[in-house]
C-alpha atoms as a PDB file:
ATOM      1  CA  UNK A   1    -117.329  97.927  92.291  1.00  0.00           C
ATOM      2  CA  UNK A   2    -113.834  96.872  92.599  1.00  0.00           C
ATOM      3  CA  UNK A   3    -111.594 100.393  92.484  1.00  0.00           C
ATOM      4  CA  UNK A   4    -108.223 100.029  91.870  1.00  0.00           C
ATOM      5  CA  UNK A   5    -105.060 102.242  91.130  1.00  0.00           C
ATOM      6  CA  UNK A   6    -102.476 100.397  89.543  1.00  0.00           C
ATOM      7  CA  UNK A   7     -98.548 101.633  89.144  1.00  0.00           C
ATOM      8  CA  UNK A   8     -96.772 100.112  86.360  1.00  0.00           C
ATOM      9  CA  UNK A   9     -93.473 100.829  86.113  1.00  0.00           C
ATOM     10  CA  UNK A  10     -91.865 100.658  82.004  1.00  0.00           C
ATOM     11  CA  UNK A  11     -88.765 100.811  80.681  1.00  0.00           C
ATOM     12  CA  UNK A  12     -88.591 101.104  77.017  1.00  0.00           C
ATOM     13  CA  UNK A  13     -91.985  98.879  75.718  1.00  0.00           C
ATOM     14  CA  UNK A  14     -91.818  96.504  78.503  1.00  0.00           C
ATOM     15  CA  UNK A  15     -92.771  96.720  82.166  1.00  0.00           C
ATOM     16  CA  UNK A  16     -90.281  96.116  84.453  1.00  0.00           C
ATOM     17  CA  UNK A  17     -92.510  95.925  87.617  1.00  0.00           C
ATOM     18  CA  UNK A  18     -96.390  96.476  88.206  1.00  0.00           C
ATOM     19  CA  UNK A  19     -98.734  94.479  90.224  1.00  0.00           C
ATOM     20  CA  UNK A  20     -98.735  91.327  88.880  1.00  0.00           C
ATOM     21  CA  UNK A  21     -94.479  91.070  88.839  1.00  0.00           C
ATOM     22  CA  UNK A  22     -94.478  92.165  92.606  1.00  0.00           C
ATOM     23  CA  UNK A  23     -97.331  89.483  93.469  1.00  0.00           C
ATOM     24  CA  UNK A  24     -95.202  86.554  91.305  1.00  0.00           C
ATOM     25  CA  UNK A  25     -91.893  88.117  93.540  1.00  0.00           C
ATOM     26  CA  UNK A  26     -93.530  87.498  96.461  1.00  0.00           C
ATOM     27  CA  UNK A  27     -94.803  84.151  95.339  1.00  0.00           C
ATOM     28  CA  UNK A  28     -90.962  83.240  94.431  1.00  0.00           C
ATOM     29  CA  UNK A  29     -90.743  84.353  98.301  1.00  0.00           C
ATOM     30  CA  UNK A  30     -92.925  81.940  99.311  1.00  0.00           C
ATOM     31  CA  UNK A  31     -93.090  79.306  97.118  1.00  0.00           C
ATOM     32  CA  UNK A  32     -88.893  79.038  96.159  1.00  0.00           C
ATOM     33  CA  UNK A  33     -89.430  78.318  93.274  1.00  0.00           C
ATOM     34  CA  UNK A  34     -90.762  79.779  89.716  1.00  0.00           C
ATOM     35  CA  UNK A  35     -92.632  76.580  89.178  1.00  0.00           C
ATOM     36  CA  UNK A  36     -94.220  76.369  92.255  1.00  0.00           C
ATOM     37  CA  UNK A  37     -94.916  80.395  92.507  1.00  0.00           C
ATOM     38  CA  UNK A  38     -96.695  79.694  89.005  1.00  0.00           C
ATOM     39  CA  UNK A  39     -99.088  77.218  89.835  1.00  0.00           C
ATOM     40  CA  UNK A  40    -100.233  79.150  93.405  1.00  0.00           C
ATOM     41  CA  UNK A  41    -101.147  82.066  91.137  1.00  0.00           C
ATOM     42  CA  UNK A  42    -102.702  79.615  88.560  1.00  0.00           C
ATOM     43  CA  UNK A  43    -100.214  80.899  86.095  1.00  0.00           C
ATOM     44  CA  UNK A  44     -98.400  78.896  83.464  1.00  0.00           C
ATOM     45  CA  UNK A  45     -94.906  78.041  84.008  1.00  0.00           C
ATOM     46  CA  UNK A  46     -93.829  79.729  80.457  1.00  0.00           C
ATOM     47  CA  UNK A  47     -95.743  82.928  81.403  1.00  0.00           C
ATOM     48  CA  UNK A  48     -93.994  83.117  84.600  1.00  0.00           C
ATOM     49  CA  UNK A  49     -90.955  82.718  83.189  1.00  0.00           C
ATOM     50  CA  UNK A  50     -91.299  85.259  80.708  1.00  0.00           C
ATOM     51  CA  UNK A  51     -92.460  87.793  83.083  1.00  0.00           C
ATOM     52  CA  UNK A  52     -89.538  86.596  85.422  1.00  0.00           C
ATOM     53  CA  UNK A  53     -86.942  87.138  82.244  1.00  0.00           C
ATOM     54  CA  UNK A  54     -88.585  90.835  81.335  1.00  0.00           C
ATOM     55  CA  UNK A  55     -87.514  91.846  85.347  1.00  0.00           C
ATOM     56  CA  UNK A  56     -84.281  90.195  85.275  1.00  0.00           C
ATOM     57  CA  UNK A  57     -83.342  92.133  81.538  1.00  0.00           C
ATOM     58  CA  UNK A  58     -84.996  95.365  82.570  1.00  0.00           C
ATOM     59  CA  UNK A  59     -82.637  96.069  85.640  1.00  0.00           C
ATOM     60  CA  UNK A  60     -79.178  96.125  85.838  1.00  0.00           C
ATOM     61  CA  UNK A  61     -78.456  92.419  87.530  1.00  0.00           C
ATOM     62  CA  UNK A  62     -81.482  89.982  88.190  1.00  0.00           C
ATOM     63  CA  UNK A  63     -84.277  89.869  90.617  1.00  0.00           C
ATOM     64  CA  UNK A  64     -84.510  86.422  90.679  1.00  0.00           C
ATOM     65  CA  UNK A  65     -81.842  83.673  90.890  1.00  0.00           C
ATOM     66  CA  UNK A  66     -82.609  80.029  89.817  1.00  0.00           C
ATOM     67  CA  UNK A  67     -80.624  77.065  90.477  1.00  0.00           C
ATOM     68  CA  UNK A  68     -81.218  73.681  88.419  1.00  0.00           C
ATOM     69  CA  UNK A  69     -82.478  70.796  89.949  1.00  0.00           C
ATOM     70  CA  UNK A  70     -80.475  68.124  91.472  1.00  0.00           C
ATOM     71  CA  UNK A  71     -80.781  65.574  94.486  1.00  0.00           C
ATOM     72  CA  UNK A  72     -83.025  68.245  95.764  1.00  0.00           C
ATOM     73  CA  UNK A  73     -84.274  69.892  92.889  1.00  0.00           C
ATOM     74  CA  UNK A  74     -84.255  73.109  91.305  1.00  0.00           C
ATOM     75  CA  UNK A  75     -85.597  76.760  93.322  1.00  0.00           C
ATOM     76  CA  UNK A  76     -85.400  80.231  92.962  1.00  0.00           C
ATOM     77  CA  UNK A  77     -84.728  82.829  94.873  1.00  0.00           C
ATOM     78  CA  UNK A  78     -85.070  87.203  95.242  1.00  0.00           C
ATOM     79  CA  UNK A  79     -82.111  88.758  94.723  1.00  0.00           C
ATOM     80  CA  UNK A  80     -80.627  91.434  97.079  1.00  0.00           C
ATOM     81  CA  UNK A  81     -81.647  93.845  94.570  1.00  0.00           C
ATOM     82  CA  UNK A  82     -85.245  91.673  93.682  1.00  0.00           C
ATOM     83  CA  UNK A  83     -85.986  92.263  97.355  1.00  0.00           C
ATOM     84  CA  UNK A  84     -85.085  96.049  97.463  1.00  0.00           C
ATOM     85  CA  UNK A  85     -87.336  96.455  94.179  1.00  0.00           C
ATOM     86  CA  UNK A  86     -89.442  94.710  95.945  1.00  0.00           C
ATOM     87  CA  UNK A  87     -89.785  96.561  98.840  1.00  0.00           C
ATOM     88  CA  UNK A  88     -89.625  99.994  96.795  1.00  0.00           C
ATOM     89  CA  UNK A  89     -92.281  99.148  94.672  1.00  0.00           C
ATOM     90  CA  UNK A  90     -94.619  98.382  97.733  1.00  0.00           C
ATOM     91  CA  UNK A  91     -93.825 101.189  99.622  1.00  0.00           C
ATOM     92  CA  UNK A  92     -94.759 103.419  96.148  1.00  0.00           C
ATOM     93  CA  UNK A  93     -97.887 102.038  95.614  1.00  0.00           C
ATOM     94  CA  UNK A  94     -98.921 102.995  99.824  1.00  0.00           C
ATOM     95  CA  UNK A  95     -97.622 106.269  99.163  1.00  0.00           C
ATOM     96  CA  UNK A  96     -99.640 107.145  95.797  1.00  0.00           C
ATOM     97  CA  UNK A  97    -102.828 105.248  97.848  1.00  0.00           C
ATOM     98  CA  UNK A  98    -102.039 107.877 100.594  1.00  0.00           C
ATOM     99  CA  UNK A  99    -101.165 110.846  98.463  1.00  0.00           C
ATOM    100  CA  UNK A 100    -103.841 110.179  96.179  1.00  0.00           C
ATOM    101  CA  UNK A 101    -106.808 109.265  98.102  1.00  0.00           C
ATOM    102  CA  UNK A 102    -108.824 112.204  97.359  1.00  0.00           C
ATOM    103  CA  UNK A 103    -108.220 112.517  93.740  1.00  0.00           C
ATOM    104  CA  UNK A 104    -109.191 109.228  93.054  1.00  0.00           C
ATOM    105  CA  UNK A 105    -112.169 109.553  95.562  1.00  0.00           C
ATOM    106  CA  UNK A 106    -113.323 112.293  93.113  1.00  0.00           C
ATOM    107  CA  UNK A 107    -113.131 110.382  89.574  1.00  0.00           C
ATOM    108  CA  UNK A 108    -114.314 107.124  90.951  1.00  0.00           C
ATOM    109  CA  UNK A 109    -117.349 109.245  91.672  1.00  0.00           C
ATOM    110  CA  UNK A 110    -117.844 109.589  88.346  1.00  0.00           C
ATOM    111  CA  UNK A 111    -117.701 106.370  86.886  1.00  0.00           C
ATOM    112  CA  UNK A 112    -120.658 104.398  86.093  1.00  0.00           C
END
């Protein structure tokens, strides 16, 4: 059985960074570009995009800059404050793992 603990982070009805957000930043990382960050994660453009546009809104300047394309195209890129999220949200998740191990050790005991 796949166990997992999963921090989501909201602000107001939206979130502004779980799991999935932190694995497309780090695909932005990789990739450079929303586009190409999308299709590694078999993700739609649009939905990457819109989940890209929820973090930008939700903090107070962007995680992720995008310049258009040109002679050599278009890319994307963390933000100073995309890669401290980044890095903060990581670093949470390890902590609650640590922090938490037991707990959860207990309850997935008693699922089926």
């Amino acid at each position: 059985m796949n166990k997992q603990l999963k921090i989501r982070i909201t602000h107001g009805p939206n979130t502004a960074i779980g799991p999935g957000k932190a694995d497309l930043l780090e695909a932005i990382i990789q990739q450079g570009s929303i586009s190409k960050a999308a299709q590694a994660m078999n993700m739609s453009y649009r939905r990457a995009w819109e989940l890209v546009n929820v973090m930008n809104e939700a903090f107070k300047s962007p995680l992720v800059s995008t310049s258009h394309g040109g002679s050599h195209g278009g890319g994307a890129q963390l933000t100073d404050l995309g890669n401290t999220v980044l890095q903060h949200y990581r670093n949470l998740e390890t902590k609650v793992r640590q922090t938490a191990h037991e707990e959860l050790n207990n309850i997935y005991k008693q699922l089926r």
